[in-house]
Protein backbone atom coordinates (compact mmCIF):
# COMPACT_ATOMS: atom_id res chain seq x y z
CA UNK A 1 -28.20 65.96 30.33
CA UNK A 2 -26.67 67.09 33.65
CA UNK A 3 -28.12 65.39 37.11
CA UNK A 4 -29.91 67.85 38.83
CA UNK A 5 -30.85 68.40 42.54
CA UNK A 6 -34.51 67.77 43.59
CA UNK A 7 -35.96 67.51 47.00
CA UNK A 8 -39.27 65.84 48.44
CA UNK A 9 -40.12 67.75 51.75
CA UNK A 10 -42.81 65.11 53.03
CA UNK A 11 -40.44 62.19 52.36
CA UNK A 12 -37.13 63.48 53.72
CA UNK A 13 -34.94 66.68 54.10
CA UNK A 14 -31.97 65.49 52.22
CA UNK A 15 -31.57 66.24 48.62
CA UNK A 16 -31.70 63.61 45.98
CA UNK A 17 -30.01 63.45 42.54
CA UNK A 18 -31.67 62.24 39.53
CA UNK A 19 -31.99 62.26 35.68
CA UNK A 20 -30.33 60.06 33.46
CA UNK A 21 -26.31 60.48 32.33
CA UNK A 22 -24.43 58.56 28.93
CA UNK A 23 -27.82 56.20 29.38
CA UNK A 24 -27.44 55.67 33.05
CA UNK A 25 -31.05 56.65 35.14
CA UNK A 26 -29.89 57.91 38.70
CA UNK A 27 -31.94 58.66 41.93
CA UNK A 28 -30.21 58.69 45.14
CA UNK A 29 -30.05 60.44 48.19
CA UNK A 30 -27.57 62.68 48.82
CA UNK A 31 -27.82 61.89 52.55
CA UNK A 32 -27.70 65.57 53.24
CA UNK A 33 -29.85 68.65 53.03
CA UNK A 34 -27.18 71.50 52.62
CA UNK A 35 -27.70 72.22 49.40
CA UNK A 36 -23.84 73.53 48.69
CA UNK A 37 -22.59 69.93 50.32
CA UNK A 38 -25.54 68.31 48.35
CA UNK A 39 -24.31 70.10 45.04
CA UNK A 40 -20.37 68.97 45.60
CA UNK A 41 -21.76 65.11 46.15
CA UNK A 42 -23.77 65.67 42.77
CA UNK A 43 -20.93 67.10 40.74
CA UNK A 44 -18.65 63.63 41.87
CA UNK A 45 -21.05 61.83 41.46
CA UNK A 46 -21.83 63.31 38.00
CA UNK A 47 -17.83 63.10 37.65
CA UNK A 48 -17.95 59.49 38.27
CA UNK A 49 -20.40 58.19 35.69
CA UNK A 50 -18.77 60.52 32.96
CA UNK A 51 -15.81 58.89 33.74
CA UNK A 52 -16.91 55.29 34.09
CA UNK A 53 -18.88 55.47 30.72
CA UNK A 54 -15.91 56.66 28.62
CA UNK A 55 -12.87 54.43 30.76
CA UNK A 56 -14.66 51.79 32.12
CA UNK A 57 -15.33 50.74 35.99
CA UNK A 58 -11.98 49.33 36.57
CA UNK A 59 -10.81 53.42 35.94
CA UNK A 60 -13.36 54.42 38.81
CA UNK A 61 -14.19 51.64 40.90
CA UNK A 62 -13.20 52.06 44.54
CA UNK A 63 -12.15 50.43 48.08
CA UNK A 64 -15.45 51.03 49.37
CA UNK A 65 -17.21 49.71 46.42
CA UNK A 66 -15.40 46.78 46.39
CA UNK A 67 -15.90 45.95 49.84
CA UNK A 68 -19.52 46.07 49.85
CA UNK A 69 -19.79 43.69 47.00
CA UNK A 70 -17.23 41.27 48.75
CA UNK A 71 -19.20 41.27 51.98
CA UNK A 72 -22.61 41.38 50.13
CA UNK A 73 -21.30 38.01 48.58
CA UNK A 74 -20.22 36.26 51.19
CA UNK A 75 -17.02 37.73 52.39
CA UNK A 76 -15.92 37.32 56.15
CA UNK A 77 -16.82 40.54 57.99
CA UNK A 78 -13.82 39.73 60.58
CA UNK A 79 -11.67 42.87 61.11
CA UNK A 80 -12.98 44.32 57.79
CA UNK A 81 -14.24 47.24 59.14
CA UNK A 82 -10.73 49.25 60.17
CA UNK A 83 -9.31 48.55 56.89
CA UNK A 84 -12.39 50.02 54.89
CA UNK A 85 -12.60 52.65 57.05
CA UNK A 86 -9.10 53.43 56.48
CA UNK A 87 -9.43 52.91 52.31
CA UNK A 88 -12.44 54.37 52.20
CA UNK A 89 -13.44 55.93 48.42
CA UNK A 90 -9.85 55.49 47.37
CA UNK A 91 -9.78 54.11 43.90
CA UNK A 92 -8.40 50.75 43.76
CA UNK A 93 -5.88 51.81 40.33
CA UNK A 94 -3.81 53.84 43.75
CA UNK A 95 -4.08 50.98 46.17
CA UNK A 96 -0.69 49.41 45.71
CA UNK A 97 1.97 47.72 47.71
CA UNK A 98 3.19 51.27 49.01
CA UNK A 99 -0.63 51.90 50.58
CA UNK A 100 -0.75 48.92 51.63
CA UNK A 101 2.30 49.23 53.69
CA UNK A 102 1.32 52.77 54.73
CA UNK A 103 -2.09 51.43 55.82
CA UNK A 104 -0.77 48.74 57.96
CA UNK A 105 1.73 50.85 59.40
CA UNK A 106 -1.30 53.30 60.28
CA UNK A 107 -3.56 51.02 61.77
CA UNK A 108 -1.30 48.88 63.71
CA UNK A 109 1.83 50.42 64.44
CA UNK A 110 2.84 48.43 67.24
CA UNK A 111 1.41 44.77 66.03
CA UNK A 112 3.69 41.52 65.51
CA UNK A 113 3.78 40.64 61.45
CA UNK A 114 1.36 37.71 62.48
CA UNK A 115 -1.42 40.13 63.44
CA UNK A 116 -0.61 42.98 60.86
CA UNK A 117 -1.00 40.21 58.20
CA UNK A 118 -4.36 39.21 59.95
CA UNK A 119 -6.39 41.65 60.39
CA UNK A 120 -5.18 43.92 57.53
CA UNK A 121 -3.15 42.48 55.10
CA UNK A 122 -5.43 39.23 54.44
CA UNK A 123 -8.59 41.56 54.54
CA UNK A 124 -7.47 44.11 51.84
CA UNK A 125 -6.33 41.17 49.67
CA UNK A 126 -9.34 39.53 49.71
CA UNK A 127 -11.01 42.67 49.00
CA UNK A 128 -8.65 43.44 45.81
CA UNK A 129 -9.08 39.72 44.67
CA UNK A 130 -12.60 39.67 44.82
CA UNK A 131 -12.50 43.12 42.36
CA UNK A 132 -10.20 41.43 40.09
CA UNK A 133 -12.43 38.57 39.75
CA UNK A 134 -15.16 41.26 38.55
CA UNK A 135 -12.37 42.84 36.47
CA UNK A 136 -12.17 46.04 38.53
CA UNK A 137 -8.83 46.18 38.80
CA UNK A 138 -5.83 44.30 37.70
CA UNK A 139 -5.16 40.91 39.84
CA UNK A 140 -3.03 42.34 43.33
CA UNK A 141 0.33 40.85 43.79
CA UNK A 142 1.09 41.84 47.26
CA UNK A 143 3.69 41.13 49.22
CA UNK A 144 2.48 40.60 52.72
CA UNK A 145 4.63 40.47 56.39
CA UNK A 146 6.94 37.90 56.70
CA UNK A 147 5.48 35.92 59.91
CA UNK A 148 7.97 33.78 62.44
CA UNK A 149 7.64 29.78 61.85
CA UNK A 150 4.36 29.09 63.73
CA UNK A 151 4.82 27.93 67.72
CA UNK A 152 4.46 24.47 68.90
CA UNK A 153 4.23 23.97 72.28
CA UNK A 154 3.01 20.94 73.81
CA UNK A 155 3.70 19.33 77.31
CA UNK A 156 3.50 15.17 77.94
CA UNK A 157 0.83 13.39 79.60
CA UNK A 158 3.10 13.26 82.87
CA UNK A 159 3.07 17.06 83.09
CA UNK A 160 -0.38 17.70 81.93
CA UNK A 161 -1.20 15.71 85.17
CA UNK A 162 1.08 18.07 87.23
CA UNK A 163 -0.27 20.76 85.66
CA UNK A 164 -3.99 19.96 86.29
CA UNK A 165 -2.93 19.13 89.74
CA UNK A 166 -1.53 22.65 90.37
CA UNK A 167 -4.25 24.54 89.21
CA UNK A 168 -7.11 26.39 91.29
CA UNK A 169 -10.26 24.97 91.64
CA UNK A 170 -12.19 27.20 89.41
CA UNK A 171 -9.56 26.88 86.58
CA UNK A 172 -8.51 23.17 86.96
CA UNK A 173 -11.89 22.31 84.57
CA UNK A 174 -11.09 24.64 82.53
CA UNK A 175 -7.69 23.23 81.48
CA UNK A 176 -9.15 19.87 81.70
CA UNK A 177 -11.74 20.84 79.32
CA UNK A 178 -8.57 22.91 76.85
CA UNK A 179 -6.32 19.91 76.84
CA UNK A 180 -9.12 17.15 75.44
CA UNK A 181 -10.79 19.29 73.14
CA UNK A 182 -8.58 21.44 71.66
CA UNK A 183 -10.79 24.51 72.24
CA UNK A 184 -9.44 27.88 71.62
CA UNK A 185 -9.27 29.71 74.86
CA UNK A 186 -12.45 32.05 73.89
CA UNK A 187 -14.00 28.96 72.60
CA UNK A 188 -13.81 27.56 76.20
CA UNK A 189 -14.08 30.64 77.98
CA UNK A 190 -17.68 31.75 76.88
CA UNK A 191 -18.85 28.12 76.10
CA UNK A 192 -22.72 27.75 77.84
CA UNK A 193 -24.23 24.65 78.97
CA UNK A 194 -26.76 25.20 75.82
CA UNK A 195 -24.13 23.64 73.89
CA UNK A 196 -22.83 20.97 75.99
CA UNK A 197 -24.38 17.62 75.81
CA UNK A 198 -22.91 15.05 78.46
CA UNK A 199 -25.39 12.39 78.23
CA UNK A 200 -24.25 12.29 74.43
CA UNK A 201 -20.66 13.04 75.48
CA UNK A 202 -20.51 16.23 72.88
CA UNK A 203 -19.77 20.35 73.12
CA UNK A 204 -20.46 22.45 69.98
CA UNK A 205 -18.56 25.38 69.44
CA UNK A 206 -21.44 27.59 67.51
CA UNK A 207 -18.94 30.30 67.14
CA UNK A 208 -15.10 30.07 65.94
CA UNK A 209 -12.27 32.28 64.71
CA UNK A 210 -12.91 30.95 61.25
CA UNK A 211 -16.76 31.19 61.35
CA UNK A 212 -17.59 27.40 61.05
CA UNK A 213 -19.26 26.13 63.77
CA UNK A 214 -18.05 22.90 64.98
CA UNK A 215 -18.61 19.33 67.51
CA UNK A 216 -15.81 17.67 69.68
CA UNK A 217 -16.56 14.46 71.18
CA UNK A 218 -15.83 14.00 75.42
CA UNK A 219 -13.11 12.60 76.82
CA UNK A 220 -14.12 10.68 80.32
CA UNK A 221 -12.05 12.96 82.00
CA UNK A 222 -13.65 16.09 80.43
CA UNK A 223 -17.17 14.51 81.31
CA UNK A 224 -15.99 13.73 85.33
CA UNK A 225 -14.94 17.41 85.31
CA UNK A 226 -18.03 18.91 83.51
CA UNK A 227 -20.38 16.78 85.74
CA UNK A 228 -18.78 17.90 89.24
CA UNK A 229 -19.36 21.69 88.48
CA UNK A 230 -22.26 23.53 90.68
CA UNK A 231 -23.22 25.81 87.87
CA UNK A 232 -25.25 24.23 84.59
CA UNK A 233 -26.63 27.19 83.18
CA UNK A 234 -24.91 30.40 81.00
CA UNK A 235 -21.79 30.30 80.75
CA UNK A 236 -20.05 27.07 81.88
CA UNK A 237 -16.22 28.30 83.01
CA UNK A 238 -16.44 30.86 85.38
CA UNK A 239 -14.17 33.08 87.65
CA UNK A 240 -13.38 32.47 91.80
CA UNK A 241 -16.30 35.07 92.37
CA UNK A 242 -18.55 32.74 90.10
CA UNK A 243 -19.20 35.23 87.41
CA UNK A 244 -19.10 34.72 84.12
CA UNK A 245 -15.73 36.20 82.76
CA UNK A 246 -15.58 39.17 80.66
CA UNK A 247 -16.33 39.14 77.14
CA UNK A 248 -14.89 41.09 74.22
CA UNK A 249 -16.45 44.25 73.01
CA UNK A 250 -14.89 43.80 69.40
CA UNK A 251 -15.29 41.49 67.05
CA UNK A 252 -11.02 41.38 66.57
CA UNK A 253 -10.60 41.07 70.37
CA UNK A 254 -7.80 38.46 70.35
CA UNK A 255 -7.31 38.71 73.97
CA UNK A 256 -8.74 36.00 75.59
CA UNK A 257 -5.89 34.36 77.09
CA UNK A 258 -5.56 37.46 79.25
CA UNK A 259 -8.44 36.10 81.28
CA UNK A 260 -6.88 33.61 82.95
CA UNK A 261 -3.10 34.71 82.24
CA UNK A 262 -2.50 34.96 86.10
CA UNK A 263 -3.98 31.90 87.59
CA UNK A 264 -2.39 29.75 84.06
CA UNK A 265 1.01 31.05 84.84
CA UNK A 266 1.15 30.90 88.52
CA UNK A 267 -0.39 26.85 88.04
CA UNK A 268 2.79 26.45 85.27
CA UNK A 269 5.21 27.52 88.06
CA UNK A 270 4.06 25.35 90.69
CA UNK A 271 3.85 22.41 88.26
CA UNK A 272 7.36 23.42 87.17
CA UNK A 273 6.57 23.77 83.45
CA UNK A 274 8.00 26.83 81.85
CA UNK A 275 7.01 28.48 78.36
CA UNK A 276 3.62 27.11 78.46
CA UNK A 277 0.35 29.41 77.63
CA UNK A 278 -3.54 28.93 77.71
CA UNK A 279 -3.61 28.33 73.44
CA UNK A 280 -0.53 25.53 73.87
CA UNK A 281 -3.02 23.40 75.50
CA UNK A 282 -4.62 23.23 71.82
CA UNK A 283 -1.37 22.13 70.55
CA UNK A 284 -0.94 19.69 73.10
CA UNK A 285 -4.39 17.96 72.22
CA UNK A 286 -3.22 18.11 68.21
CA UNK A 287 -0.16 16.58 69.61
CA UNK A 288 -1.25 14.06 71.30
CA UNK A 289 -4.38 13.35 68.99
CA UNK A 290 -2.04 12.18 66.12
CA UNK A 291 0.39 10.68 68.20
CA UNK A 292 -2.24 8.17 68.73
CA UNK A 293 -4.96 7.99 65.92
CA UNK A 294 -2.35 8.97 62.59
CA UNK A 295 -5.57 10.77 61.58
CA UNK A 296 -4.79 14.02 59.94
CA UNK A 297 -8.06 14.47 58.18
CA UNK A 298 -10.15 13.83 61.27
CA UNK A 299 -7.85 16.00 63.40
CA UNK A 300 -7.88 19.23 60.92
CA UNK A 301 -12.06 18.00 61.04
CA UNK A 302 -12.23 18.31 64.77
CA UNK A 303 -9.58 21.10 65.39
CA UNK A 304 -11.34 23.12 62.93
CA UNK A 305 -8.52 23.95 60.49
CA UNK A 306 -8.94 25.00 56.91
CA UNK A 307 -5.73 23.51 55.50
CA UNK A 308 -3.75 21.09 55.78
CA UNK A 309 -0.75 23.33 56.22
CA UNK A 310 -1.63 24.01 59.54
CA UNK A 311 -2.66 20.93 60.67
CA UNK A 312 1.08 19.07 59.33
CA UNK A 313 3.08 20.75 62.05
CA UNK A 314 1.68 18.36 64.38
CA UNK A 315 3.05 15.75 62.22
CA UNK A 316 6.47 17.18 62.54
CA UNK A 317 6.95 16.20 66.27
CA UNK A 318 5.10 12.37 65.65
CA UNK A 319 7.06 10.62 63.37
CA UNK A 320 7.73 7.25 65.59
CA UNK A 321 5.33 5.47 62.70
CA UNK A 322 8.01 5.68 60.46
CA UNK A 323 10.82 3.95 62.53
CA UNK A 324 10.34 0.56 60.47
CA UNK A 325 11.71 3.08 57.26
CA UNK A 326 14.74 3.88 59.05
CA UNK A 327 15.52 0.58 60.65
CA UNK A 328 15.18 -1.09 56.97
CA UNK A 329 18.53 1.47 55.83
CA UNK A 330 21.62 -0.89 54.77
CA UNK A 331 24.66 -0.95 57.14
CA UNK A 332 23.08 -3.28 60.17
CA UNK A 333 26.10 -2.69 62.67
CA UNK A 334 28.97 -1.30 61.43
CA UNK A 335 31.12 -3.64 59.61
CA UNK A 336 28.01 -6.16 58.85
CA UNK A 337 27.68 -5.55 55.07
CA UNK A 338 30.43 -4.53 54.10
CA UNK A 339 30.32 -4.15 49.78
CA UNK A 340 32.37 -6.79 47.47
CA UNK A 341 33.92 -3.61 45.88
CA UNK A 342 35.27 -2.54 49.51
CA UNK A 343 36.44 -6.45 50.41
CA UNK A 344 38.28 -6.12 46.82
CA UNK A 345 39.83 -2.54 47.65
């Protein structure tokens, strides 16, 4: 039995569509009360559950569908929204590596791989991955941007000093704070005194680029600067006019670093340090944190990293443990141990 179009004036103007199709029992709005707009939406819907009885849901199933059920189980909302607005009903059998690619190239035209694979390549595949799980479509194999080796740049102890030295007064905290915590710059930026505990010697960041919230422990230093600021309540890093400084309207506003990009640069050129930005003070603090401790599970712990991948860079440039290994390599000086079979020769 065709669905048919029935409306209930004291409940709502749209139309709904109900009856019952191959055994399925539908009533939904419409979410319109034109009845020639409410008549096309019945017909694909009708199309739809024709089409998913007889193929199955993996022939009909669609972006949009699968999105919902990804977020509705737990699926990061993070720069989701673009990509399903971009997707929209399309089914998932025609989202392959060629939409994907056009998609991308849509959305962010002008972005760095890095970013394109962010906030659009990552999302759709964990979209299509969740629907294969539910068998809605075949696994994805996508081939996503190819991204530059990540950036380490970290400065010594000396020129942290020169750099904290050179900085303003209402941003020398700040980078105090950056360089002993490892806080993002947004993390520091819009931290408030609500989560700073000084007596205890502890910030919390509730709110991170990978969702988990997190605790740091207080370096002395980081507690003398804290301690000396005027302001303890909001916001606890604020701008020469003492405001609070400007927060993000999106949720995929990356730009933090922009904040402070003037006053960070012009301190780097007086303390003579060159290709240094606001986020290398994070990979200073890795840096220096397993120069010291060797501690790679309480440093990803702290820093807040999901895998160890990104935490073993900082391994990379820390390798002085293993000088022992190298010094134990046959040869001495030259001409110490020199083999029988050479002395025969």
């Amino acid at each position: 039995m065709p669905l048919k179009l029935v409306k209930r004036p004291k409940k709502s103007p749209n139309y709904i569509i109900r009856g019952t199709l191959r055994g399925i029992r539908i009533e939904e709005s419409t979410g319109t009360g034109d009845k020639r707009s409410a008549e096309e939406i019945r017909a694909k819907r009708e199309a739809e559950i024709l089409a998913e009885s007889i193929y199955g849901r993996s022939a009909t199933a669609t972006f949009a569908t699968a999105a919902l059920s990804y977020l509705e189980n737990g699926g990061k909302k993070r720069f989701t929204a673009k990509v399903i607005a971009y997707f929209g009903t399309t089914p998932l059998a025609k989202i392959d590596q060629d939409a994907l690619d056009r998609g991308a190239k849509k959305l962010y035209p002008n972005a760095a791989p890095a970013t394109a694979d962010r906030q659009f390549y990552a999302v759709a595949s964990a979209i299509l991955h969740h629907a294969a799980k539910r068998k809605w479509c075949p696994p994805p194999i996508i081939q996503r941007p190819k991204k530059p080796p990540g950036r380490i740049r970290w400065i010594t102890i000396d020129e942290a000093d020169a750099l904290i030295g050179a900085c303003s007064e209402h941003l020398r905290s700040l980078v105090i704070f950056m360089l002993y915590t490892g806080a993002r710059t947004g993390e520091a930026l819009w931290l408030d005194w609500r989560d700073v505990d000084l007596a205890r010697a502890h910030v919390g960041f509730p709110k991170t680029k990978n969702g988990d919230a997190r605790g740091v422990p207080l370096h002395p230093r980081v507690i003398a600067a804290l301690a000396n600021l005027a302001n303890k309540t909001g916001e606890v890093f604020r701008r020469p006019d003492g405001k609070p400084y400007d927060r993000p309207k999106r949720v995929d506003d990356t730009s933090a670093g922009t904040r402070i990009k003037t006053a960070f640069k012009a301190a780097c050129r007086r303390a003579n340090i060159t290709d240094f930005h606001p986020h290398d003070c994070r990979h200073t603090w890795a840096t220096w944190h397993y120069a010291i401790n060797r501690d790679l599970g309480g440093l990803m712990k702290l820093g807040g990293w999901k895998s160890e991948r990104m935490v073993m860079r900082y391994t990379h440039v820390n390798v002085g443990e293993l000088q022992h290994t190298i010094d134990r390599l046959p040869g001495g000086n030259l001409g110490d141990h020199i083999s029988e079979k050479a002395k025969i020769a």
